[in-house]
Protein backbone atom coordinates (compact mmCIF):
# COMPACT_ATOMS: atom_id res chain seq x y z
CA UNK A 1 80.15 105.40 46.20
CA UNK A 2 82.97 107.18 48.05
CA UNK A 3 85.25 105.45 45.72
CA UNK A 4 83.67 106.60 42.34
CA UNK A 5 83.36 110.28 44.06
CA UNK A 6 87.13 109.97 45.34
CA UNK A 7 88.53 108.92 41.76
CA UNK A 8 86.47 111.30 39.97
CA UNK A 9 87.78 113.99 41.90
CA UNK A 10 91.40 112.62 41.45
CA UNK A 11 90.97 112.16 37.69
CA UNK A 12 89.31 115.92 36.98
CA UNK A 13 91.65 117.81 38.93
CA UNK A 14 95.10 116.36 37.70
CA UNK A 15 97.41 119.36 36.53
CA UNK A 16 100.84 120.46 36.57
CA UNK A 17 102.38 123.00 38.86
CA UNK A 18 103.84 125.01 35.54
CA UNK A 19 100.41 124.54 34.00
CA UNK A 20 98.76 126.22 37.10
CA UNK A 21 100.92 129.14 36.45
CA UNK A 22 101.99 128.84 39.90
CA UNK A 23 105.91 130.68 40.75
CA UNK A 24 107.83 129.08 43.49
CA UNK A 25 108.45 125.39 44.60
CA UNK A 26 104.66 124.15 45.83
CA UNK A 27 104.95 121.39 48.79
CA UNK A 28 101.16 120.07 48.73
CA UNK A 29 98.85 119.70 46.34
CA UNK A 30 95.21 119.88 47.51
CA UNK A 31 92.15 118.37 45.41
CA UNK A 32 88.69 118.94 47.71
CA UNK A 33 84.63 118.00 46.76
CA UNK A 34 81.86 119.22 48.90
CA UNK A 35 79.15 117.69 47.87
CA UNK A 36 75.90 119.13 49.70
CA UNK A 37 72.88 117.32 51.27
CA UNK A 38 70.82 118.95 48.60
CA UNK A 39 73.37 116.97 45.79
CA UNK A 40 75.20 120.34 44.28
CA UNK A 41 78.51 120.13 44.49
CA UNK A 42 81.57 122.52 44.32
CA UNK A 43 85.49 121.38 43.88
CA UNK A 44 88.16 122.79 44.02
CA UNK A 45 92.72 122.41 43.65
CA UNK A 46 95.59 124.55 44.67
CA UNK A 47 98.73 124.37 45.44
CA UNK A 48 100.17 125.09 49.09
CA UNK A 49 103.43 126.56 49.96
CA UNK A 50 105.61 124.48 53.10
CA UNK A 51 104.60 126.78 55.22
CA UNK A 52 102.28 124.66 56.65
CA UNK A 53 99.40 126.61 56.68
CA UNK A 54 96.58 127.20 53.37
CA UNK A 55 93.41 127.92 52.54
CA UNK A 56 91.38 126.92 49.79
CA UNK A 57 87.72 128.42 48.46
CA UNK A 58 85.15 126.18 47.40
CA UNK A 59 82.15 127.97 46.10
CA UNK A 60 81.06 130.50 48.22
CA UNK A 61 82.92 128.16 51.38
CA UNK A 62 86.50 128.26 52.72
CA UNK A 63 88.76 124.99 53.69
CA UNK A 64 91.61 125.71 56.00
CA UNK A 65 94.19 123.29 56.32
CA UNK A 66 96.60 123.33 59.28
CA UNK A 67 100.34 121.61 60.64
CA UNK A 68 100.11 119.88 57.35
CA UNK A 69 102.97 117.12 57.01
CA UNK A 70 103.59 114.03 54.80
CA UNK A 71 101.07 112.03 56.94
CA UNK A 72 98.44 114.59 58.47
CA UNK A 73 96.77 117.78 58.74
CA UNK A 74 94.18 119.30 60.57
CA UNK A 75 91.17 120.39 58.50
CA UNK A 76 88.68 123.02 59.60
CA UNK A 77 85.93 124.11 57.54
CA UNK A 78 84.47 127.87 57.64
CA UNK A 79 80.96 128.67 55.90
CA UNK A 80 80.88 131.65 54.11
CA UNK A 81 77.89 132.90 56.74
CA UNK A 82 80.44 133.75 59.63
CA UNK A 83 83.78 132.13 60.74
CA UNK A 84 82.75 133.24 64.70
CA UNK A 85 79.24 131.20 64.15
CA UNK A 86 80.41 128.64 61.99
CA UNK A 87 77.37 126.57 59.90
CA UNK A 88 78.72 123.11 60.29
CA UNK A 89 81.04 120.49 62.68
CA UNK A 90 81.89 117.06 62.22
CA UNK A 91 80.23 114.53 63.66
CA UNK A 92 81.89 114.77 67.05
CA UNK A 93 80.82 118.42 67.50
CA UNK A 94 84.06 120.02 66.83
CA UNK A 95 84.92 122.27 64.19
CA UNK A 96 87.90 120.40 63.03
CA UNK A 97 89.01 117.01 61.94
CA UNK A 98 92.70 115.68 61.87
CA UNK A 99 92.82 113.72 58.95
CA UNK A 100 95.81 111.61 56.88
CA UNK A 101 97.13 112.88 53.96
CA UNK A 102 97.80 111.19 50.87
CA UNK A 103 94.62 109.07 50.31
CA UNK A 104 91.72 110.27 49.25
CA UNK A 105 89.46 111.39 53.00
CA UNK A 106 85.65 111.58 53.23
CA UNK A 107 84.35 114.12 56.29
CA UNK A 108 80.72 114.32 56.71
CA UNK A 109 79.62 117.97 57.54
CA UNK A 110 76.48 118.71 60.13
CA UNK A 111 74.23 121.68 61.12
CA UNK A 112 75.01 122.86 64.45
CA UNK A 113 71.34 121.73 65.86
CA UNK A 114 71.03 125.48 67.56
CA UNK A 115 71.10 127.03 63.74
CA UNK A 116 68.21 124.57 62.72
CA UNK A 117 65.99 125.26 65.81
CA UNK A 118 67.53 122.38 67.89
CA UNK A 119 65.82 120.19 65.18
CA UNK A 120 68.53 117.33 65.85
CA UNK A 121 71.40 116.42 63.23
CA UNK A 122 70.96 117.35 59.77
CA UNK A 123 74.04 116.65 57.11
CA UNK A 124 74.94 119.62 55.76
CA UNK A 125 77.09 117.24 52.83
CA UNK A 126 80.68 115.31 52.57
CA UNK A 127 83.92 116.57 52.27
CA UNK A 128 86.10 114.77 49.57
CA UNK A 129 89.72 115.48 50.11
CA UNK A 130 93.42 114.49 49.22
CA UNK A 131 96.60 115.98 50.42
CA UNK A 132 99.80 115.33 47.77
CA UNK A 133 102.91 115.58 49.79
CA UNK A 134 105.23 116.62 46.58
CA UNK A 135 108.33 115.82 48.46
């Protein structure tokens, strides 16, 4: 299933930097799927500068991406409720993941227990995700 989800990502977000209508020279090209608990989905591509630093909406959501190089990055997602009270972690607890670029990388999302009443751990959805180095 992750494979199906990771090539359908790769295969609907293809496009060119001049198509994009994006000025400069682009160092990383980002393709992301969050696909929710509740099976909606949002995706989204952009283009990220070498400054090693971007951030990417998807739907209402926000994907920041961190010390990104030609083998990792650190990935931190922010809900669109409040970046100090953030909605979900990874399955460790913390709010961000180091991940390997290049491949396509599947990061389940949780509830933080105390915003469901302490109810336990409840998947908030999976984070589909591929980092293009373009150098």
């Amino acid at each position: 299933m992750r494979r199906i989800l990771a090539v359908l990502l790769i295969a609907a977000t293809t496009a060119s930097a001049a198509a994009a209508g994006q000025s400069g020279k682009p160092r990383y090209f980002v393709k992301a799927w969050l696909q929710k608990a509740d099976k909606t989905f949002e995706h989204t591509t952009i283009w990220c500068g070498p400054d090693q630093h971007c951030l990417l909406p998807i739907g209402e959501d926000m994907i920041e991406l961190r010390e990104l190089s030609g083998s990792s990055y650190h990935l931190r997602f922010i809900s669109a409720s409040s970046e100090d009270t953030p909605c979900c972690v990874f399955r460790n607890g913390s709010r961000e993941a180091r991940l390997e670029s290049e491949y396509p990388r599947v990061a389940t999302l949780y509830y933080r227990p105390e915003i469901l009443g302490g109810r336990g751990v409840t998947k908030f959805g999976r984070l589909i995700i591929v980092v293009e180095d373009l150098y």
